[in-house]
Protein backbone atom coordinates (compact mmCIF):
# COMPACT_ATOMS: atom_id res chain seq x y z
CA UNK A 1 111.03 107.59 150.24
CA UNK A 2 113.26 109.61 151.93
CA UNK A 3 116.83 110.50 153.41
CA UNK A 4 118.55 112.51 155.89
CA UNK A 5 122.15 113.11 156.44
CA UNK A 6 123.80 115.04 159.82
CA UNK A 7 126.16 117.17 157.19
CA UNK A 8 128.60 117.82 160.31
CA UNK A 9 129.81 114.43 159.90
CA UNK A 10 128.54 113.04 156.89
CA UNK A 11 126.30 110.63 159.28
CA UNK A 12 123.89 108.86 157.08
CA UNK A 13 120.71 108.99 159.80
CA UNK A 14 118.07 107.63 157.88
CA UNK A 15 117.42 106.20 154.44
CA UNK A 16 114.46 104.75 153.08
CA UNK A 17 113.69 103.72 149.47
CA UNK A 18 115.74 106.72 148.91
CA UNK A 19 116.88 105.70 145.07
CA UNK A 20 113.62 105.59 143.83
CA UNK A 21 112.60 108.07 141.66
CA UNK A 22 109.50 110.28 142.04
CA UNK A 23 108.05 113.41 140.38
CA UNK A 24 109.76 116.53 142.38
CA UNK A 25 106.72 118.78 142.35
CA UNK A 26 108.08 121.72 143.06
CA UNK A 27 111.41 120.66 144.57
CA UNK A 28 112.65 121.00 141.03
CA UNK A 29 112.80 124.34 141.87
CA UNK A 30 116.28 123.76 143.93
CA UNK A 31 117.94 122.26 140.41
CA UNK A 32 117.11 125.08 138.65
CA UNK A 33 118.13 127.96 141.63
CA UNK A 34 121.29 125.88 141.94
CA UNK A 35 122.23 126.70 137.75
CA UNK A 36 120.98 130.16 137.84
CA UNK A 37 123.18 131.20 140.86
CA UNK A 38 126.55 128.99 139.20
CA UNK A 39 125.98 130.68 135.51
CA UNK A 40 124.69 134.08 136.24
CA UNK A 41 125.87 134.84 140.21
CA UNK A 42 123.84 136.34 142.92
CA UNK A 43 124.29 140.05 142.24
CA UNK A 44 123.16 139.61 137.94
CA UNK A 45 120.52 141.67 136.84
CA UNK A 46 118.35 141.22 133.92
CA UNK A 47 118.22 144.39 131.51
CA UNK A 48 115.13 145.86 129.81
CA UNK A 49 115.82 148.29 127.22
CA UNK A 50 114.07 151.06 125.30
CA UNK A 51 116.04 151.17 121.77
CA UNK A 52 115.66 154.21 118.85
CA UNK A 53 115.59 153.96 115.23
CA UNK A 54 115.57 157.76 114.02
CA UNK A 55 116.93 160.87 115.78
CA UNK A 56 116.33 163.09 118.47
CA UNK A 57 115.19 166.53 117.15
CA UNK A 58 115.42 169.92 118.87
CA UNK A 59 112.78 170.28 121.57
CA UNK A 60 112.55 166.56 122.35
CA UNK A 61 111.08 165.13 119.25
CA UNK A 62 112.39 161.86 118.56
CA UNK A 63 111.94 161.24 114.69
CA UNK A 64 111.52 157.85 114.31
CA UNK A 65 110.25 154.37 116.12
CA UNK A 66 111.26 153.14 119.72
CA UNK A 67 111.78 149.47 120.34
CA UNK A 68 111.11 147.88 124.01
CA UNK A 69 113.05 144.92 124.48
CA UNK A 70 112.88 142.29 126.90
CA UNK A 71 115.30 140.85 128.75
CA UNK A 72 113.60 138.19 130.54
CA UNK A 73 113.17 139.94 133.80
CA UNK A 74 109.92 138.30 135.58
CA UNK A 75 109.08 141.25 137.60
CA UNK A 76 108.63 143.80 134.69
CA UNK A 77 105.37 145.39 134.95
CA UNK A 78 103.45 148.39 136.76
CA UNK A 79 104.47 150.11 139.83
CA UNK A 80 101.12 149.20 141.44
CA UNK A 81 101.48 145.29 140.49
CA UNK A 82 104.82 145.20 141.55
CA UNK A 83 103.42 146.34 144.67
CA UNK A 84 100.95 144.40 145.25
CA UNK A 85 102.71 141.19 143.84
CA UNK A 86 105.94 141.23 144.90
CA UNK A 87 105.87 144.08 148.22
CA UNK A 88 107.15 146.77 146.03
CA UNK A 89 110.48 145.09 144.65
CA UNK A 90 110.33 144.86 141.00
CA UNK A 91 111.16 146.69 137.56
CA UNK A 92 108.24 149.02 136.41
CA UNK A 93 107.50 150.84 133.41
CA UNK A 94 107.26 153.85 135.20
CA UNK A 95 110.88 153.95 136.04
CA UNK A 96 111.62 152.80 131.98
CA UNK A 97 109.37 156.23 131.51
CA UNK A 98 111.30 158.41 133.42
CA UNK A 99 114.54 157.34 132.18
CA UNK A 100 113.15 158.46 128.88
CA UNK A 101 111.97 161.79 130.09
CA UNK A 102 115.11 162.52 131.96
CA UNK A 103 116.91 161.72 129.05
CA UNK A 104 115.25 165.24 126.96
CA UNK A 105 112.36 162.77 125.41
CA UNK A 106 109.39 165.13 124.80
CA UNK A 107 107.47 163.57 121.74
CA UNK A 108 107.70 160.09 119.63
CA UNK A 109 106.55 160.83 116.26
CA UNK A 110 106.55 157.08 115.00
CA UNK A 111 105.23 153.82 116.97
CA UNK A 112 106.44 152.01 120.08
CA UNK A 113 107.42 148.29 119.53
CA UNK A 114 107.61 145.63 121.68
CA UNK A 115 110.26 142.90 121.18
CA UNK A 116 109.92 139.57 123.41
CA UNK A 117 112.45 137.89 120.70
CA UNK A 118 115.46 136.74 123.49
CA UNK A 119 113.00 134.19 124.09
CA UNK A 120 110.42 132.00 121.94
CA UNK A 121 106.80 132.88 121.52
CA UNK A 122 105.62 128.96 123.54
CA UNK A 123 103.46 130.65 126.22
CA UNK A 124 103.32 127.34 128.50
CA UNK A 125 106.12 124.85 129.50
CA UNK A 126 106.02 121.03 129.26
CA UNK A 127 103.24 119.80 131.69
CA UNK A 128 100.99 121.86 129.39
CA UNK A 129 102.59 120.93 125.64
CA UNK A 130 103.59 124.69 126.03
CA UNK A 131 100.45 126.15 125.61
CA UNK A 132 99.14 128.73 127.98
CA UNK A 133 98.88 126.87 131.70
CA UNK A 134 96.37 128.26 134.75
CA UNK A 135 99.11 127.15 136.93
CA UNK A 136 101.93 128.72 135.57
CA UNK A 137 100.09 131.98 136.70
CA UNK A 138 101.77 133.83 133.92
CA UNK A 139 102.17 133.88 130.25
CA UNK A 140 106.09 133.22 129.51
CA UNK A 141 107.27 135.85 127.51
CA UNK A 142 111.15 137.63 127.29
CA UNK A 143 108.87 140.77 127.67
CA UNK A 144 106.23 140.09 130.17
CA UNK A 145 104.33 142.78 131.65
CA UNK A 146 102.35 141.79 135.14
CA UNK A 147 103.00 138.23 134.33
CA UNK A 148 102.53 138.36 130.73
CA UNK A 149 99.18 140.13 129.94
CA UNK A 150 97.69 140.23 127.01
CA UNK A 151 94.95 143.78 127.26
CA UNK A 152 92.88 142.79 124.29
CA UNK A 153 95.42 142.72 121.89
CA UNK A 154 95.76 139.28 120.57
CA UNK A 155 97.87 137.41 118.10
CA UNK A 156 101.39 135.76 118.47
CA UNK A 157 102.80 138.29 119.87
CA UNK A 158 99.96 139.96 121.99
CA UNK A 159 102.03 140.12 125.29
CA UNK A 160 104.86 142.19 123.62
CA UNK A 161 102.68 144.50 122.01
CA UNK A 162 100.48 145.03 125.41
CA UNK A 163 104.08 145.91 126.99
CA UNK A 164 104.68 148.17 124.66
CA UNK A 165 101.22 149.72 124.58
CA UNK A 166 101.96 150.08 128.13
CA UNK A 167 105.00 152.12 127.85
CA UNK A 168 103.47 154.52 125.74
CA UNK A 169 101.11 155.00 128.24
CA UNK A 170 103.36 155.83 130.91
CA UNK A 171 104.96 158.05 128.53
CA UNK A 172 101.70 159.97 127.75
CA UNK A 173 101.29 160.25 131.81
CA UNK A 174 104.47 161.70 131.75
CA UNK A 175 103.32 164.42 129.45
CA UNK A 176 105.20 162.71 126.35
CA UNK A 177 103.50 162.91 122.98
CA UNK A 178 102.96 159.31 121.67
CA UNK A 179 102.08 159.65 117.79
CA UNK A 180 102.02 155.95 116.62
CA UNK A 181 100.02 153.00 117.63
CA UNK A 182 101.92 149.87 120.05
CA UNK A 183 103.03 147.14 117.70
CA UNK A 184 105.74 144.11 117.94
CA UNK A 185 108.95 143.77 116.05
CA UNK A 186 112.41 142.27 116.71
CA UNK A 187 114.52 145.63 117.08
CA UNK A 188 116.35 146.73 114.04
CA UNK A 189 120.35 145.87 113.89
CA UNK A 190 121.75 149.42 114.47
CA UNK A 191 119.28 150.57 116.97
CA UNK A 192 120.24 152.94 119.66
CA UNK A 193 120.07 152.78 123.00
CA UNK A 194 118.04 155.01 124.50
CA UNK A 195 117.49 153.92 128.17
CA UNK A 196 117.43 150.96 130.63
CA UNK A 197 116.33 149.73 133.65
CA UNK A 198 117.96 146.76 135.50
CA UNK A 199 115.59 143.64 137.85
CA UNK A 200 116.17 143.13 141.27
CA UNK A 201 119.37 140.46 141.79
CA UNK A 202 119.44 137.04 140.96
CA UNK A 203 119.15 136.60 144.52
CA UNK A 204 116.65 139.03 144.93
CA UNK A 205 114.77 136.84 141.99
CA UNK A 206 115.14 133.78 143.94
CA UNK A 207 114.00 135.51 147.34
CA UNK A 208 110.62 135.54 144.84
CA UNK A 209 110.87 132.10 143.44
CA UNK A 210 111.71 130.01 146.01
CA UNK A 211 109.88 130.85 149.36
CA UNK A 212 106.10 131.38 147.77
CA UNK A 213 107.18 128.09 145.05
CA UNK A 214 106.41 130.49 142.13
CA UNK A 215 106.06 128.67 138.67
CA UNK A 216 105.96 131.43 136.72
CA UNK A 217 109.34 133.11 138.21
CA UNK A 218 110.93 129.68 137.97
CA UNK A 219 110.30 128.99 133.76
CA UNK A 220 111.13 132.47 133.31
CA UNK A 221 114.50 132.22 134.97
CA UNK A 222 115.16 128.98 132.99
CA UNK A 223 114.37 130.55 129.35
CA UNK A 224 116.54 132.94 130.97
CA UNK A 225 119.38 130.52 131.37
CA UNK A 226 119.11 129.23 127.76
CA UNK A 227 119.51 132.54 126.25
CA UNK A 228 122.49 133.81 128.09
CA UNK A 229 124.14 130.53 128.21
CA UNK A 230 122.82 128.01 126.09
CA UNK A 231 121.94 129.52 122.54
CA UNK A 232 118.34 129.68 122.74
CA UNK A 233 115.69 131.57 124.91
CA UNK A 234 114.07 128.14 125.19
CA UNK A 235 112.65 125.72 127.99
CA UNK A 236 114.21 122.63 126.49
CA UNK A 237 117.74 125.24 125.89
CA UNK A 238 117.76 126.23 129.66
CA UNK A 239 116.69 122.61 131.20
CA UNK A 240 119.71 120.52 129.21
CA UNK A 241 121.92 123.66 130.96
CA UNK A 242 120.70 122.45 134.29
CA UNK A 243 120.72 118.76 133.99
CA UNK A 244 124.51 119.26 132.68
CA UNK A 245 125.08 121.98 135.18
CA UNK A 246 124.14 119.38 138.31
CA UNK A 247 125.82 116.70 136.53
CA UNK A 248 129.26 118.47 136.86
CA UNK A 249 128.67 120.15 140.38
CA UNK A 250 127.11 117.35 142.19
CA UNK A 251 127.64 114.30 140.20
CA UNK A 252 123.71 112.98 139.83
CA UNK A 253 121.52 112.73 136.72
CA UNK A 254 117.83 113.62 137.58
CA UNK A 255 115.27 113.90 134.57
CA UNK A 256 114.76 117.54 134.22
CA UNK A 257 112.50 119.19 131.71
CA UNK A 258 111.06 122.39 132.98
CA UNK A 259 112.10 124.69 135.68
CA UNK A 260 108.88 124.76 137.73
CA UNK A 261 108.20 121.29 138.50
CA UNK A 262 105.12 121.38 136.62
CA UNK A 263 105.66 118.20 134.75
CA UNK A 264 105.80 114.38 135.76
CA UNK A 265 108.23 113.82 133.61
CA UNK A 266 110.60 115.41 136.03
CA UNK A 267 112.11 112.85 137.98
CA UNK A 268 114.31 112.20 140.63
CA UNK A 269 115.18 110.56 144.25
CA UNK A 270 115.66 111.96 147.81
CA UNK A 271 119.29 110.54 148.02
CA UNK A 272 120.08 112.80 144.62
CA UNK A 273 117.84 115.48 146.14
CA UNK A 274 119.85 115.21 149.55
CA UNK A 275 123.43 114.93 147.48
CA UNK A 276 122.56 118.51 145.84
CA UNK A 277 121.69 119.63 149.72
CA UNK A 278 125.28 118.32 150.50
CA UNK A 279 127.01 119.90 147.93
CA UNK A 280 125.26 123.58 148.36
CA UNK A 281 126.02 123.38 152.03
CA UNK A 282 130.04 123.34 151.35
CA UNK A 283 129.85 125.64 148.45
CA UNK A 284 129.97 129.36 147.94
CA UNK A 285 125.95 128.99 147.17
CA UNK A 286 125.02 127.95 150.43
CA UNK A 287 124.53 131.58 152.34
CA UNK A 288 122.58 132.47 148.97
CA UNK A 289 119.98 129.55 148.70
CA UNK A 290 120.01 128.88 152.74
CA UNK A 291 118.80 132.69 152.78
CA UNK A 292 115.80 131.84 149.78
CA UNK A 293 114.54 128.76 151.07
CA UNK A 294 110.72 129.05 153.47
CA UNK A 295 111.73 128.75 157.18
CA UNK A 296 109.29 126.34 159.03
CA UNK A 297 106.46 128.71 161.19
CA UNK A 298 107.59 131.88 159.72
CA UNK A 299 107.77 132.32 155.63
CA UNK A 300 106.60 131.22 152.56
CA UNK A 301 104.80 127.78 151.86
CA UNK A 302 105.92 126.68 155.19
CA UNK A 303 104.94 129.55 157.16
CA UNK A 304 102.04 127.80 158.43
CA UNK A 305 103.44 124.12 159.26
CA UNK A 306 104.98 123.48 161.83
CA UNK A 307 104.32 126.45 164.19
CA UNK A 308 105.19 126.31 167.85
CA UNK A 309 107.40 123.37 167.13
CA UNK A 310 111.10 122.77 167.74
CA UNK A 311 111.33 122.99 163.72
CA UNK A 312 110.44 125.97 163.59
CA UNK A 313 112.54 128.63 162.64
CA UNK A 314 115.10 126.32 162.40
CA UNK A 315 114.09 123.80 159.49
CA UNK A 316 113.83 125.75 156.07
CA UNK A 317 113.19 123.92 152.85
CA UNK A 318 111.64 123.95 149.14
CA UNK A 319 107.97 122.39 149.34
CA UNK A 320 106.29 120.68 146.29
CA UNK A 321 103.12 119.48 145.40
CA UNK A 322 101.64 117.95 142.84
CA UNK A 323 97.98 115.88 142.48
CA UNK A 324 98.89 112.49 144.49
CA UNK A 325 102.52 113.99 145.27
CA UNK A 326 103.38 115.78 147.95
CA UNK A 327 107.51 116.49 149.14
CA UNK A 328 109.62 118.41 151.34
CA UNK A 329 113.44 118.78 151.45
CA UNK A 330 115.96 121.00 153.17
CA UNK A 331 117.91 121.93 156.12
CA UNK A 332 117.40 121.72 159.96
CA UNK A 333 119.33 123.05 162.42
CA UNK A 334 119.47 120.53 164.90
CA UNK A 335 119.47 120.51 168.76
CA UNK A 336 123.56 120.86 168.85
CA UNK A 337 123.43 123.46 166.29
CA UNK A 338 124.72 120.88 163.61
CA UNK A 339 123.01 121.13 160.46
CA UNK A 340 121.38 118.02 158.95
CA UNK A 341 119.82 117.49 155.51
CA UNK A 342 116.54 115.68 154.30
CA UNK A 343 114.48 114.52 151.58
CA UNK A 344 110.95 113.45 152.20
CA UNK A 345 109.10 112.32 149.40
CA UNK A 346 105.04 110.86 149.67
CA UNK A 347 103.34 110.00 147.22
CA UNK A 348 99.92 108.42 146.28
CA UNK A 349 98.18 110.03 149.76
CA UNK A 350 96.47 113.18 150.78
CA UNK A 351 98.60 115.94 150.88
CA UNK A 352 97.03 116.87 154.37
CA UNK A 353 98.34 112.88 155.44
CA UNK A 354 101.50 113.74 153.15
CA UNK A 355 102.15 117.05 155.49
CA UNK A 356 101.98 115.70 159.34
CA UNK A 357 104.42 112.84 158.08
CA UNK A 358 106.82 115.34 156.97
CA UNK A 359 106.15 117.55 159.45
CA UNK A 360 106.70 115.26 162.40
CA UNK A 361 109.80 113.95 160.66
CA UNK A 362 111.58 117.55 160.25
CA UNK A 363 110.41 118.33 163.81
CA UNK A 364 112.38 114.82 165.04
CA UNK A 365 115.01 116.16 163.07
CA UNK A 366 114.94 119.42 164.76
CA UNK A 367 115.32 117.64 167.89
CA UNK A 368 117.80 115.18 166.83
């Protein structure tokens, strides 16, 4: 199915079984981008925060337990992951460190504890009954470090006590006396706090989600929703928020139950894919998610389709694949400069087959 709209003047240009319904893959991913930027707004951070219980002593002695606590920022992790991962823009435990150190921190005579508790412990999302998933790349966690590992602690809360193991690590490189042993507790009402480091943007977030269609940044961001706005650091918490979020802004109803796309049981239609398109491209969202999306020939998961083709650099869109699904939607600049809108959905055939159809269909468009 598919549909495409010339959004200069509302031109319906081409419409083809373009109610049915059909797993988004990865398309999903514009749903959930679309709540994230209306509840938390493009310049949000998430915080991660290193919390006291006991006092500081002379000399730099802190007498007492720290308490690391996520925030739900998917980029936490080590400077050299960070680099590698995600070119260097990122929150690492280094900086958390040095915040410490700068702060008069010298020695910890009690333990370092990790606390993922602003989200649940389910390490998976829907497509895999929440257990851990090979293609979420990640473990979900509110305190993830490089993607949620684990080191060889184990246990149900392995990845929070690895994060905090971690930070006393860094600590110890910067010359900080680490007494205790890494556990995993919720932090103590009362607790101080002792320093924090903020992620990149929401937008900056999305500049990581959207282009390279990454699952892992995607759930994340949606616990991330259901904690801040919905009650509960929870998948099925942050996907009701978007499915009433769209409902409001754009007036559709797909089935959403993750914010990844993982899961068949995501449904929806390129005319309500398209309608969303419409609606961003009036709204105060548009520069934001026009400036996230892959650009056909030059970025992300399009960055090798359509090279050396009137689409490219001028069609941008969110990719998704699935086994026997295969979709493409977005925006092309057309040969007037007006921009047009379109929703290709295959599925059922080869995604090589599903690819030159859509392809050749956002290069006519490109031309149109």
């Amino acid at each position: 199915g598919g549909e495409v709209v010339d959004l200069s003047d509302q031109q319906l240009l081409f419409s083809d079984s373009a109610q049915v319904l059909h797993p988004p893959a990865s398309v999903e991913k514009l749903y959930t981008a679309t709540t994230v930027l209306e509840h938390f707004g493009a310049t949000a951070r998430l915080d991660t925060t290193v919390l006291g219980v006991g006092q500081l002593q002379a000399g730099g002695v802190w007498d007492g337990n720290l308490y690391l606590r996520g925030g739900g920022d998917p980029t936490f992790g080590s400077e050299a992951f960070i680099r590698a991962h995600y070119g260097g823009l990122g929150t690492s435990v280094q900086t958390l460190a040095r915040e410490l150190v700068g702060a008069g921190l010298h020695r910890v005579t009690g333990r370092i504890f990790g606390d993922e508790s602003y989200f649940d412990s389910l390490r998976g999302e829907p497509s895999s009954d929440y257990a851990p998933d090979p293609w979420l790349e990640g473990t979900l966690s509110a305190l993830a470090f490089n993607r949620g590992e684990t080191g060889d602690y184990t246990g149900p809360h392995a990845p929070a006590q690895f994060a905090a193991h971690e930070l006393a690590e860094a600590l110890r490189s910067d010359h900080v006396e680490v007494v205790g042993t890494a556990g995993a507790a919720t932090t103590p009402a009362g607790a101080s706090t002792l320093a924090q480091v903020a992620s990149p943007t929401i937008a900056q977030l999305l500049g990581l989600t959207l282009p390279p269609s990454d699952n892992f940044f995607a759930e994340m961001l949606l616990k991330g929703l259901g904690a801040r706005f919905a009650g509960a650091g929870t998948t099925a918490a942050g996907a009701a928020l978007v499915r009433s979020t769209i409902a409001t802004l754009v007036g559709i109803h797909p089935a959403i139950v993750d914010g990844s796309g993982l899961s068949r049981e995501d449904r929806t239609s390129p005319a309500q894919v398209v309608a969303l398109l419409r609606y961003l491209a009036s709204s105060p969202l548009e520069a934001t998610i026009r400036g996230v999306l892959a650009v056909a020939g030059r970025t992300g998961t399009l960055a090798e389709r359509m090279l050396h083709s009137p689409a490219a650099g001028r069609c941008q869109g969110k990719t998704g694949t699935l086994t026997g699904v295969s979709n493409l939607a977005g925006y092309c600049e057309a040969a007037d400069n007006q921009l047009v809108a379109f929703a290709i959905f295959n599925d059922n055939i080869a995604t090589e087959t599903a690819h030159v159809i859509q392809d050749k269909m956002a290069i006519t468009i490109a031309g149109y």
